[in-house]
Protein backbone atom coordinates (compact mmCIF):
# COMPACT_ATOMS: atom_id res chain seq x y z
CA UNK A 1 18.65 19.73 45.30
CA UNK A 2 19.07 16.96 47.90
CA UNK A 3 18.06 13.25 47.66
CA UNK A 4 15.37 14.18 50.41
CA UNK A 5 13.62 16.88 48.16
CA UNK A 6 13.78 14.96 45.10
CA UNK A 7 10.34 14.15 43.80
CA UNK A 8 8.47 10.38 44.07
CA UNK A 9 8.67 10.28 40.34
CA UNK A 10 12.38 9.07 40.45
CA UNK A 11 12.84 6.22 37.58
CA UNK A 12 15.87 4.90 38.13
CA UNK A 13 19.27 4.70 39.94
CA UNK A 14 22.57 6.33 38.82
CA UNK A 15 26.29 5.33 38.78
CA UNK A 16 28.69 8.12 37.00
CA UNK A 17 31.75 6.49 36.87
CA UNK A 18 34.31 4.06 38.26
CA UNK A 19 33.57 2.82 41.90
CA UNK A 20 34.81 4.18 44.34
CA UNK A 21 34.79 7.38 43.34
CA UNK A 22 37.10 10.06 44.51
CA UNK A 23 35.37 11.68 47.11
CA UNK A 24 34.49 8.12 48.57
CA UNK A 25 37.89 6.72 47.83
CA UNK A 26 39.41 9.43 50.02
CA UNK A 27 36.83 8.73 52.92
CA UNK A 28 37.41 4.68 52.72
CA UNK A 29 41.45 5.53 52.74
CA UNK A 30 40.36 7.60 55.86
CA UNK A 31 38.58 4.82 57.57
CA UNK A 32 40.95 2.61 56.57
CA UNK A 33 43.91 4.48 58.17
CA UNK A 34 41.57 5.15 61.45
CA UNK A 35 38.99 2.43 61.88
CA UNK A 36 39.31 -1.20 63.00
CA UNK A 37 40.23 -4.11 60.85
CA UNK A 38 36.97 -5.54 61.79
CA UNK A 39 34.94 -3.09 59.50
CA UNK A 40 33.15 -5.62 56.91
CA UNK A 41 30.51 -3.83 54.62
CA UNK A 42 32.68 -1.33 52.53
CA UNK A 43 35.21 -3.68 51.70
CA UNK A 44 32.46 -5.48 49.12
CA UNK A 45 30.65 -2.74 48.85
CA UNK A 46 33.40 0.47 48.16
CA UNK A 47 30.99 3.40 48.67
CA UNK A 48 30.98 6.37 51.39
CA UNK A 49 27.14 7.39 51.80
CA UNK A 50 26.08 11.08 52.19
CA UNK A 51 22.35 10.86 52.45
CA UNK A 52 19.54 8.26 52.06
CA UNK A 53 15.96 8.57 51.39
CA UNK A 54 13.12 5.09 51.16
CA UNK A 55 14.66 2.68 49.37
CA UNK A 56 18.06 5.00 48.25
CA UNK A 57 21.17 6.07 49.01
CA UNK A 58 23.53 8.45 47.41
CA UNK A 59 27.02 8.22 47.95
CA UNK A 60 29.35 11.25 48.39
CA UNK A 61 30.14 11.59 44.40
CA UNK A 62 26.51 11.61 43.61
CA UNK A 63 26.10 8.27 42.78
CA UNK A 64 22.52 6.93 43.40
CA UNK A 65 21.60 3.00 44.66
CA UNK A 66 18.95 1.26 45.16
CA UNK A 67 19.16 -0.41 48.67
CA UNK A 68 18.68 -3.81 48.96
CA UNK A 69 20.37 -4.43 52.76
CA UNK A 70 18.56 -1.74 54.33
CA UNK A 71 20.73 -1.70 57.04
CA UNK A 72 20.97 -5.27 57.41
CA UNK A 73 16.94 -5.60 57.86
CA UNK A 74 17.01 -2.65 60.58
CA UNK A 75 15.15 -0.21 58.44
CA UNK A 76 11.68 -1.67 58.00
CA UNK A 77 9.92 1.62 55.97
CA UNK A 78 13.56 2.30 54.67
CA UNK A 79 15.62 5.29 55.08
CA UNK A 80 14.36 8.40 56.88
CA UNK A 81 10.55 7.87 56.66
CA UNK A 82 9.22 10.99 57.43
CA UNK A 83 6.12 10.01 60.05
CA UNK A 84 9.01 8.15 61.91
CA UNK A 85 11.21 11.41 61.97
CA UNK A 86 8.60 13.38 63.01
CA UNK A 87 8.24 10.87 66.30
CA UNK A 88 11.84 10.81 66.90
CA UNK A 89 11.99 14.70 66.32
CA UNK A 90 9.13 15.28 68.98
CA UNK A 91 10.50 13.14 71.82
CA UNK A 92 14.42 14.57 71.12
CA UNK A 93 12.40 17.41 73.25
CA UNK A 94 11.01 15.33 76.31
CA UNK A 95 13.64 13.04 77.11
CA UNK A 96 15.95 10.78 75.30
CA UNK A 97 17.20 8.48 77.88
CA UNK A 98 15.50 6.98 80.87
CA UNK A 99 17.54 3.54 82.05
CA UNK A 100 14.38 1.29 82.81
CA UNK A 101 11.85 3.58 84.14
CA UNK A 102 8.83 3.68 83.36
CA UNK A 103 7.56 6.55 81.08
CA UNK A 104 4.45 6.80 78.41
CA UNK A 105 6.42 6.18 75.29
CA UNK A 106 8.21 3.54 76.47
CA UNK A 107 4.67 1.89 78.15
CA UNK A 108 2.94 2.44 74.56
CA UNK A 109 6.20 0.85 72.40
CA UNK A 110 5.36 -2.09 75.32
CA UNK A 111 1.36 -2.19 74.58
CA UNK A 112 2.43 -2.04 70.54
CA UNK A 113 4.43 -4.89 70.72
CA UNK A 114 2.08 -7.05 72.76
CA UNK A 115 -0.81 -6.22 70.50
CA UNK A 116 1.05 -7.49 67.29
CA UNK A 117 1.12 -11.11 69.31
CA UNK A 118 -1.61 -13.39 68.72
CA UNK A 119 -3.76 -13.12 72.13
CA UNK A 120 -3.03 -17.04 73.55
CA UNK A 121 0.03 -15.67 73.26
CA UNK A 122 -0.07 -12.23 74.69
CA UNK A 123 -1.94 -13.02 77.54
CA UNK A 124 1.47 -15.00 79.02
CA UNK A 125 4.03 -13.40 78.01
CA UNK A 126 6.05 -10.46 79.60
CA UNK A 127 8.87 -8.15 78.16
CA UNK A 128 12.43 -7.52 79.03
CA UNK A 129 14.26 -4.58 77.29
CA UNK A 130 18.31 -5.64 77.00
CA UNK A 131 21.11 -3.67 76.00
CA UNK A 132 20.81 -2.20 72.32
CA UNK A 133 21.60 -5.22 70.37
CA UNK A 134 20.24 -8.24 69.15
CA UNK A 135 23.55 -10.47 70.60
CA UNK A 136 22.85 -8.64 73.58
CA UNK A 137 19.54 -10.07 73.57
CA UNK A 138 20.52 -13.54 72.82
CA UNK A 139 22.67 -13.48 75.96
CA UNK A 140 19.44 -12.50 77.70
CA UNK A 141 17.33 -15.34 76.57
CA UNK A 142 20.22 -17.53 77.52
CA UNK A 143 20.64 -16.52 81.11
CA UNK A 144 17.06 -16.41 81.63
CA UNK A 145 16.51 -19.96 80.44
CA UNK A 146 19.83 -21.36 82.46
CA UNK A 147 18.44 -18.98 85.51
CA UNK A 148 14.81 -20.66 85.14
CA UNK A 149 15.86 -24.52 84.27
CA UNK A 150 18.60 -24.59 86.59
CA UNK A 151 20.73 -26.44 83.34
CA UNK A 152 23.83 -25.36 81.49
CA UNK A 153 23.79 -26.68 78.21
CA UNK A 154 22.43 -25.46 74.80
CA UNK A 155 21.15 -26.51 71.69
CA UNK A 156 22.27 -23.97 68.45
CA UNK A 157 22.09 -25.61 65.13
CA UNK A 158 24.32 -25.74 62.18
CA UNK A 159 24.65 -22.94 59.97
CA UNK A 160 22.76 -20.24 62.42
CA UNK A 161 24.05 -17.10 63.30
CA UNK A 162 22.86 -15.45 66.71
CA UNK A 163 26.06 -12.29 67.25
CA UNK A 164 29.32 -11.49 67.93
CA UNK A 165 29.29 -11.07 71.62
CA UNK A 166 31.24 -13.77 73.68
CA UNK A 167 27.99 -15.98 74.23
CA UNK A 168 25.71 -15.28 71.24
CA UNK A 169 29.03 -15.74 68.78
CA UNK A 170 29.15 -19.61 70.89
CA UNK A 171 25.86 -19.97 69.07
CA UNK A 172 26.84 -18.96 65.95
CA UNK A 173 28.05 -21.85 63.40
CA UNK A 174 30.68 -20.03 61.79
CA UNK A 175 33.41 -21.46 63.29
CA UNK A 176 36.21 -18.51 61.15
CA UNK A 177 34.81 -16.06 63.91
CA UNK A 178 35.25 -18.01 66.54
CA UNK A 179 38.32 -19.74 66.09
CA UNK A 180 41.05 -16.65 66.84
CA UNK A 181 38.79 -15.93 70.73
CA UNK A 182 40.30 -19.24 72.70
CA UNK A 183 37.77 -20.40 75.41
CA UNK A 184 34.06 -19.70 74.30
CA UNK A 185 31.48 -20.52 76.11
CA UNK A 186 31.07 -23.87 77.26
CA UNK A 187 28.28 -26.27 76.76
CA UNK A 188 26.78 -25.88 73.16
CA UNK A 189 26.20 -28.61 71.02
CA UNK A 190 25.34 -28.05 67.10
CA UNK A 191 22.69 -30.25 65.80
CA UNK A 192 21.85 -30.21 61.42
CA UNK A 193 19.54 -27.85 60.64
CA UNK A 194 17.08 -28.35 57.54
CA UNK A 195 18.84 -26.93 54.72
CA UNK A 196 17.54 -29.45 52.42
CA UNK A 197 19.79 -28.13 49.20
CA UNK A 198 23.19 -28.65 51.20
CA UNK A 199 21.64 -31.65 53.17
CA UNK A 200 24.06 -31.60 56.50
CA UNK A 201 23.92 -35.59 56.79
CA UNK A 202 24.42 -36.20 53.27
CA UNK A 203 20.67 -37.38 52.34
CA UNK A 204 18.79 -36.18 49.69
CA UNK A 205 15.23 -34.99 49.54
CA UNK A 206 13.90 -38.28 48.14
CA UNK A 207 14.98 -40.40 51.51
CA UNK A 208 15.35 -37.21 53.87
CA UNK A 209 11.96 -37.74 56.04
CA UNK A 210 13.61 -34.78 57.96
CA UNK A 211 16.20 -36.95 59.27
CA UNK A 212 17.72 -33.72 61.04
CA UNK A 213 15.16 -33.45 63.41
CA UNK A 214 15.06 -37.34 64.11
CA UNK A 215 18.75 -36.96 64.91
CA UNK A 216 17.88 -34.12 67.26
CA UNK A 217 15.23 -36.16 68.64
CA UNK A 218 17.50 -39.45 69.50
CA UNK A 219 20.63 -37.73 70.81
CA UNK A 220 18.05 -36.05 73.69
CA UNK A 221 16.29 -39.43 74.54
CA UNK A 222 19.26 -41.17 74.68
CA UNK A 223 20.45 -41.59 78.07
CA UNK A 224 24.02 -42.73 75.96
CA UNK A 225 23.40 -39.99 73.52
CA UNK A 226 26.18 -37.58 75.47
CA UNK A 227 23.87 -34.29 75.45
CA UNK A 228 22.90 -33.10 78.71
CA UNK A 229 19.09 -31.96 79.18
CA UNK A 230 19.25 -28.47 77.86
CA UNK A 231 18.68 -25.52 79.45
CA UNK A 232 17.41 -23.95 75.71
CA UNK A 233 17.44 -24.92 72.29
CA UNK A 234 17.98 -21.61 70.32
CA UNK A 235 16.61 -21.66 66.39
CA UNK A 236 15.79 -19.53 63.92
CA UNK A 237 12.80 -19.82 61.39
CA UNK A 238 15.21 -18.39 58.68
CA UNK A 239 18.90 -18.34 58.75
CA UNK A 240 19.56 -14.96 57.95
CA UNK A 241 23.45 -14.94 57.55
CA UNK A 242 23.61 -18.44 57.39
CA UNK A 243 22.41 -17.87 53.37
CA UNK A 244 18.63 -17.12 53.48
CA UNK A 245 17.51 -20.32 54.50
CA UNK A 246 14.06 -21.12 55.83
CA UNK A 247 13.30 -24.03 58.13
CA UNK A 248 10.86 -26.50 57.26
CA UNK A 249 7.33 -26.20 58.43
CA UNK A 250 8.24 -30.37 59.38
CA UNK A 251 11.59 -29.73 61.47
CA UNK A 252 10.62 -26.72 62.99
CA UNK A 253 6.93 -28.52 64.49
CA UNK A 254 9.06 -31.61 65.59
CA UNK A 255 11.71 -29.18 67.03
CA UNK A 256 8.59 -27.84 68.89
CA UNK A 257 7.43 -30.53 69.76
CA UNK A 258 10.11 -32.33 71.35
CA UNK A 259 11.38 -29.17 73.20
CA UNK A 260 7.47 -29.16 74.63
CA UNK A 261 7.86 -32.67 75.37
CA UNK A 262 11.42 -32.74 77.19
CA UNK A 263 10.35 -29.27 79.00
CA UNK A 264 13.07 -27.53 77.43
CA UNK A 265 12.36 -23.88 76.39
CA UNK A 266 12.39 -23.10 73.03
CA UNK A 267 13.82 -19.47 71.59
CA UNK A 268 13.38 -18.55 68.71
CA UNK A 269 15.37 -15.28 67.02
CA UNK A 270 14.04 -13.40 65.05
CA UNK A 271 16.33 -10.63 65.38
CA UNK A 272 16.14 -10.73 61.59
CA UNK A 273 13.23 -12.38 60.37
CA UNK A 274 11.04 -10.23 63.06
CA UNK A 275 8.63 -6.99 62.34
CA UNK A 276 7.12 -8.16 59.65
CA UNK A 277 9.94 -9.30 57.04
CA UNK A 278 8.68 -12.26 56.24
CA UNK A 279 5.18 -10.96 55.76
CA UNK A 280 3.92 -12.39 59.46
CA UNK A 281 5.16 -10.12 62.58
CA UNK A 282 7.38 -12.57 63.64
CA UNK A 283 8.03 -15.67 61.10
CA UNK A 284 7.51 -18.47 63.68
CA UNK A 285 3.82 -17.68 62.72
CA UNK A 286 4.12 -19.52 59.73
CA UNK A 287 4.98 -22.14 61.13
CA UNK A 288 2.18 -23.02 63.82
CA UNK A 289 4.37 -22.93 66.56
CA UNK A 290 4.22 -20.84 70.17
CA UNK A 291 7.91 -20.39 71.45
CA UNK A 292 8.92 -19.97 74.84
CA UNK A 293 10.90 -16.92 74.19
CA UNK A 294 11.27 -14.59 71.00
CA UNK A 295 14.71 -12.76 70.77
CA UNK A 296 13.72 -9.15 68.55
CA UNK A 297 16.12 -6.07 68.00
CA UNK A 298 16.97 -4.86 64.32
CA UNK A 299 13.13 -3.49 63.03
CA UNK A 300 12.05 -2.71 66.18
CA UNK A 301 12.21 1.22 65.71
CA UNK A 302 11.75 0.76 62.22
CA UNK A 303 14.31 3.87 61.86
CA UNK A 304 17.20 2.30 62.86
CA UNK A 305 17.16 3.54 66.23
CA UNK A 306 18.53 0.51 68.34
CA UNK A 307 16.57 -1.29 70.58
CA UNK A 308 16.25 -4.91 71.88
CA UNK A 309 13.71 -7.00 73.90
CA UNK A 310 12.98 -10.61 74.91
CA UNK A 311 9.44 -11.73 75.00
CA UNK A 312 9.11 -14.37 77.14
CA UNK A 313 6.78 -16.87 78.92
CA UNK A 314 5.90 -15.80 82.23
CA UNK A 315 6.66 -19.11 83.95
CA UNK A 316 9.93 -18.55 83.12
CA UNK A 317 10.03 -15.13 84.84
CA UNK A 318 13.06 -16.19 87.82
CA UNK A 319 15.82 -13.29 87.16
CA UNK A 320 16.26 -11.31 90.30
CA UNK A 321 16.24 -7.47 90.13
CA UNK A 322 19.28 -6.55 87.80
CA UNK A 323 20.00 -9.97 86.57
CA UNK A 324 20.33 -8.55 83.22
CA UNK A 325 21.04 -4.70 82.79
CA UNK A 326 22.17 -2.07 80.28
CA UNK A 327 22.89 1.26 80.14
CA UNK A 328 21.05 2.07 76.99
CA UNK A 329 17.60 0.02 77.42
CA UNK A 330 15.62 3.04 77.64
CA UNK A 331 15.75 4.48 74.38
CA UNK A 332 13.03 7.02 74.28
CA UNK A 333 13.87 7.78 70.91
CA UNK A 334 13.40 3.99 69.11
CA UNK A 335 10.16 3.26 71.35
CA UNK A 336 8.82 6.93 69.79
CA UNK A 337 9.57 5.62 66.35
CA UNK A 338 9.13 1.43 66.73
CA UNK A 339 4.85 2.92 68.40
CA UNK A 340 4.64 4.87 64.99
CA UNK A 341 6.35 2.17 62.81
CA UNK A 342 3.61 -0.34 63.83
CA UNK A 343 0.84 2.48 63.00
CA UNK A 344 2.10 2.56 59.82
CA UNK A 345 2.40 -0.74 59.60
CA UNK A 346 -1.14 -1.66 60.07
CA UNK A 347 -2.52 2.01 58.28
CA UNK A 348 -0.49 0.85 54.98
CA UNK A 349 -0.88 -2.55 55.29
CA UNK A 350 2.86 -3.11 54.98
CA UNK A 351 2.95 -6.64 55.76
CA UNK A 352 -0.03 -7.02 52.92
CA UNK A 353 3.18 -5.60 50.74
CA UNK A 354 5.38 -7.88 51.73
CA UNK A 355 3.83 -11.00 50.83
CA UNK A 356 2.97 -9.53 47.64
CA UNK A 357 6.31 -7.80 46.44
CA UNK A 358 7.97 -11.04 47.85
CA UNK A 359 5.72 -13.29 45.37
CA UNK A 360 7.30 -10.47 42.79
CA UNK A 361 10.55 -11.49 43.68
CA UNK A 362 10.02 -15.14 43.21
CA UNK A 363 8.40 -14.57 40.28
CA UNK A 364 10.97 -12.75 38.21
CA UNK A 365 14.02 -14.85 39.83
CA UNK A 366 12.24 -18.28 38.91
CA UNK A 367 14.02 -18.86 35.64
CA UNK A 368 17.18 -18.22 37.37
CA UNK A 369 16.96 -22.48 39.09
CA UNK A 370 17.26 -23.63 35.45
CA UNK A 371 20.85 -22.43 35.57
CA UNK A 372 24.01 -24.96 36.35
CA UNK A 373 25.22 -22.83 38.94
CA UNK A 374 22.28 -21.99 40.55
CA UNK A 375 21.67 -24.11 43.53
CA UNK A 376 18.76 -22.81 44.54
CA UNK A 377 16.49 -19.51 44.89
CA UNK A 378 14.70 -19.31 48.14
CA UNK A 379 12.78 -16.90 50.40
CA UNK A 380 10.18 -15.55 52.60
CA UNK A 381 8.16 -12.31 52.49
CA UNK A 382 11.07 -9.89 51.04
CA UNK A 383 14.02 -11.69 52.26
CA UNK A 384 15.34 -13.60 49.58
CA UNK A 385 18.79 -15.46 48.99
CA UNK A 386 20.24 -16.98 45.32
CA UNK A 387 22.51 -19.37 46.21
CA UNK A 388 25.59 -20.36 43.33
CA UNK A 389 27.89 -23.47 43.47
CA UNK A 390 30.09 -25.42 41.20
CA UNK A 391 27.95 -27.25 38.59
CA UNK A 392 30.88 -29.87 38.26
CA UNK A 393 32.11 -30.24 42.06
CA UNK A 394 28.79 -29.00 43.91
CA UNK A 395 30.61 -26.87 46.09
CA UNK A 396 29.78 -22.79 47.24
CA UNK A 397 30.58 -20.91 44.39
CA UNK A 398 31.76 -17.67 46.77
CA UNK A 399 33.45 -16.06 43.99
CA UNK A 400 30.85 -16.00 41.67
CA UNK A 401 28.37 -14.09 44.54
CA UNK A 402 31.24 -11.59 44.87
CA UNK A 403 31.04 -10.91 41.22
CA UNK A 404 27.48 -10.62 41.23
CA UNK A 405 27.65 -8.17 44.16
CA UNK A 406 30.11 -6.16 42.68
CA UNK A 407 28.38 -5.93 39.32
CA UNK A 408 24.97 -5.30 40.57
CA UNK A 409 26.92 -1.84 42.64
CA UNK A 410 28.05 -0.92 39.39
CA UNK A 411 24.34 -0.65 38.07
CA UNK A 412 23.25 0.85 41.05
CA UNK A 413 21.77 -1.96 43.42
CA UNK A 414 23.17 -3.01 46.57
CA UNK A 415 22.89 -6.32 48.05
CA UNK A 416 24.89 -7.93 50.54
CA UNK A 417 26.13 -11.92 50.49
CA UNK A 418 26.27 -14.61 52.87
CA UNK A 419 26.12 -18.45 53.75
CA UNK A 420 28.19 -20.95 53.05
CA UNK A 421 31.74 -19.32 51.62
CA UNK A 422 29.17 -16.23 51.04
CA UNK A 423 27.41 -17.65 47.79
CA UNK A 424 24.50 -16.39 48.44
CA UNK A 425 23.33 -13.48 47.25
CA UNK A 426 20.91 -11.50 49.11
CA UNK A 427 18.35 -9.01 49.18
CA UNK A 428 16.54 -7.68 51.94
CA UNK A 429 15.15 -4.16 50.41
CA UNK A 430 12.48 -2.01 52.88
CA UNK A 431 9.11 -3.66 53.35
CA UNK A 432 7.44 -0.97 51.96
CA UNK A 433 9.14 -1.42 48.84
CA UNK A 434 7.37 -0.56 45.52
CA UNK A 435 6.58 -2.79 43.13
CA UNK A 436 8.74 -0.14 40.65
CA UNK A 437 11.47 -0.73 42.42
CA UNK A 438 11.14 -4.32 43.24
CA UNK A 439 11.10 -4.49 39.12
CA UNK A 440 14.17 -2.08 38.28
CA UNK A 441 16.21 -3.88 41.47
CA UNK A 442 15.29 -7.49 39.65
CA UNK A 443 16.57 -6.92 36.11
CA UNK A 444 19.52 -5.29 37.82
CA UNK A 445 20.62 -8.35 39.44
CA UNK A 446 19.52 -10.56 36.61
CA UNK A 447 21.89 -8.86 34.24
CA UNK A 448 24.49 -8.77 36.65
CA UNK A 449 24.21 -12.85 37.34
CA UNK A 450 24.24 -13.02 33.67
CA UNK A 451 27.48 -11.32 33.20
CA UNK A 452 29.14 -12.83 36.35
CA UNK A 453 28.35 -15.99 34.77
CA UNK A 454 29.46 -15.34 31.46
CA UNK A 455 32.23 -14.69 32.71
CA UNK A 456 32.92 -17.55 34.97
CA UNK A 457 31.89 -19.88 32.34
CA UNK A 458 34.28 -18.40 29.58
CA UNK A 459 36.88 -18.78 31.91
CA UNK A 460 36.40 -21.83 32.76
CA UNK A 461 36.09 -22.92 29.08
CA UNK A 462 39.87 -21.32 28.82
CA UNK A 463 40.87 -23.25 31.48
């Protein structure tokens, strides 16, 4: 019997022994001897996966996990949903690839996408389909704005993370990646972003008045402030990689605001926080805002299929014909699944789920702030990040995140890290989780935060 023909009524997940185990240690010496040094995900996470089914994966020695990355947000209804195999099944026989031509699954992924927008906002807005990626989309925003404004300079902000292409990796604050590539691209300035816990000008929430948004706002009035008119100012509503940490509702309205003032168009990506994972179709929702442009990619197909698009004010619409190409922007097979992933969607009420499973979340990680080295547990819909630092120097506690990772595998839950020196745990499971799982994946990670910091405290006690 497979993973795929096991019955709903699994309880729980499964680990048989030491991780890796053989069959995967063999395939991760294998990848290791043929692969690039740039692989990232197995070194924290030491499995090699044979099959995957919802919100599981088994690994090659028959070790079961419950997935909390799910692909990095890509898989929306988790692995392999059957309704979105069928679609991709049925189109594999009318055509697969078609460049940017028109054809009816690619005009009905177009009409599903448009329908999820509010209407004010639908009405003006048009669609371009980029190369597969998200970065690849970020580099499309960019050279539409510079190509409509007629400006070269960008706003990013600190602690975002956009790609790893030449232009979206300039965007990105992590300055590790970008330090071995000599000669990014030119002409983006970092402003503070509100990440009120780890306040980037040193203020505290008592005296903040979102001071990072002020500062924002005086460097671009300033005629002395050194920062050209922009040609963009590129945000996200979440930082995603950047350690799970959502905007305020304040910064993000002034950010508006002053963008709409200055006529500077604002993009927003939601590469990650898009389709629905923060319980609105796009998370800039929540925030009362219209953007200029929305960057999408990861959920799109809901499969994992990749596609990319920009949605984007019309006014903005200068590009001459093949301004911005790519081979592989007619997937047939990802705008078969991404039309049936937004049926589903709607039929199941997924988003309905997400606010609900994410409230489940918060609920059974809220005694978890009363802890010294818990900085802070934070979210939105079900993406959720537990952030650990130092009690006695108040800096990222990376090393306790690892060993929470790395016990959590051991029990059968995977969850990636990230932020700041990656202390932040996170979890991003499929939105249509189950409130089962949501509970088993929960005291999972509790009891693996309680015996990373058991240990970490004993140790430090030696010390």
């Amino acid at each position: 019997m497979t993973l795929l023909d096991q019955p709903d009524t699994w309880t729980g997940p499964y680990v048989g022994g030491d991780l890796p185990g053989p069959r995967s240690a063999e395939l991760l010496a294998r990848q290791e001897r043929h692969e690039s040094n740039a692989r990232s995900y197995p070194r924290r996470l030491p499995i090699a996966i044979a099959e995957a089914s919802g919100s599981l994966v088994r690994d090659v020695d028959g070790n079961v996990f419950i997935d909390f990355l799910a692909g990095a947000g890509v898989l929306s209804l988790g692995h392999n949903h059957p309704e979105l195999v069928a679609a991709v099944t049925a189109q594999l026989g009318r055509l697969t690839h078609g460049l940017d031509f028109p054809t009816p699954v690619k005009d009905a992924f177009t009409e599903a996408q448009l329908s999820m927008l509010d209407p004010h906002l639908r009405d003006r807005m048009k669609i371009h389909f980029c190369g597969p990626t998200g970065a690849n989309a970020v580099d499309a925003a960019l050279k539409l704005c510079k190509t409509a404004t007629g400006r070269g300079d960008v706003i990013s902000f600190q602690g975002g993370f956009h790609g790893s292409s030449h232009a979206a990796m300039a965007l990105t604050g992590l300055v590790s990646q970008k330090r071995p590539v000599p000669n990014g691209v030119p002409g983006v300035h970092f402003f503070p972003y509100s990440y009120c816990t780890r306040c980037p000008i040193g203020l505290t929430r008592a005296n903040c008045e979102t001071n990072c948004a002020g500062y924002l706002e005086r460097s671009l009035r300033d005629g002395n402030g050194g920062v050209p008119l922009p040609a963009a100012v590129v945000l996200e509503m979440v930082q995603g990689e950047g350690g799970i940490v959502p905007g305020t509702r304040e910064f993000v309205q002034r950010v508006r605001a002053l963008t709409l003032e200055l006529g500077i168009p604002l993009v927003v990506d939601e590469v990650q926080t898009g389709c629905g994972r923060t319980g609105t179709w796009f998370a800039f929702e929540q925030y009362g805002i219209e953007p200029d442009v929305i960057v999408a990619s990861k959920a799109l197909s809901g499969i994992g299929a990749p596609v990319a698009v920009i949605l984007y004010d019309a006014k903005l619409d200068t590009w001459a014909p093949g301004a911005h190409t790519g081979t592989f922007r007619g997937n047939q097979l990802a705008f078969a699944a991404g039309v049936e992933a937004i049926r589903i969607i709607r039929r199941d009420d997924v988003l309905g789920n997400v606010v609900r499973r994410g409230e489940q979340i918060a609920d059974r990680l809220a005694g978890l702030a009363d802890h010294p080295w818990v900085a802070e547990v934070r979210g939105r819909g079900l993406m959720w990040g537990v952030e650990f630092t130092n009690p006695e120097t108040g800096e990222p506690a990376g090393s306790v995140a690892a060993a929470v990772q790395a016990r959590a595998l051991r029990q059968g839950l995977i969850v990636e890290v990230g932020g700041r020196d990656d202390a932040v745990v996170r979890l991003m499971p499929p939105l249509n989780v189950t409130a089962e799982t949501v509970e088993t994946a929960c005291s999972i990670l509790l009891d693996a935060i309680t015996q990373a910091l058991r240990v970490t405290t004993e140790y430090q006690l030696e010390a």
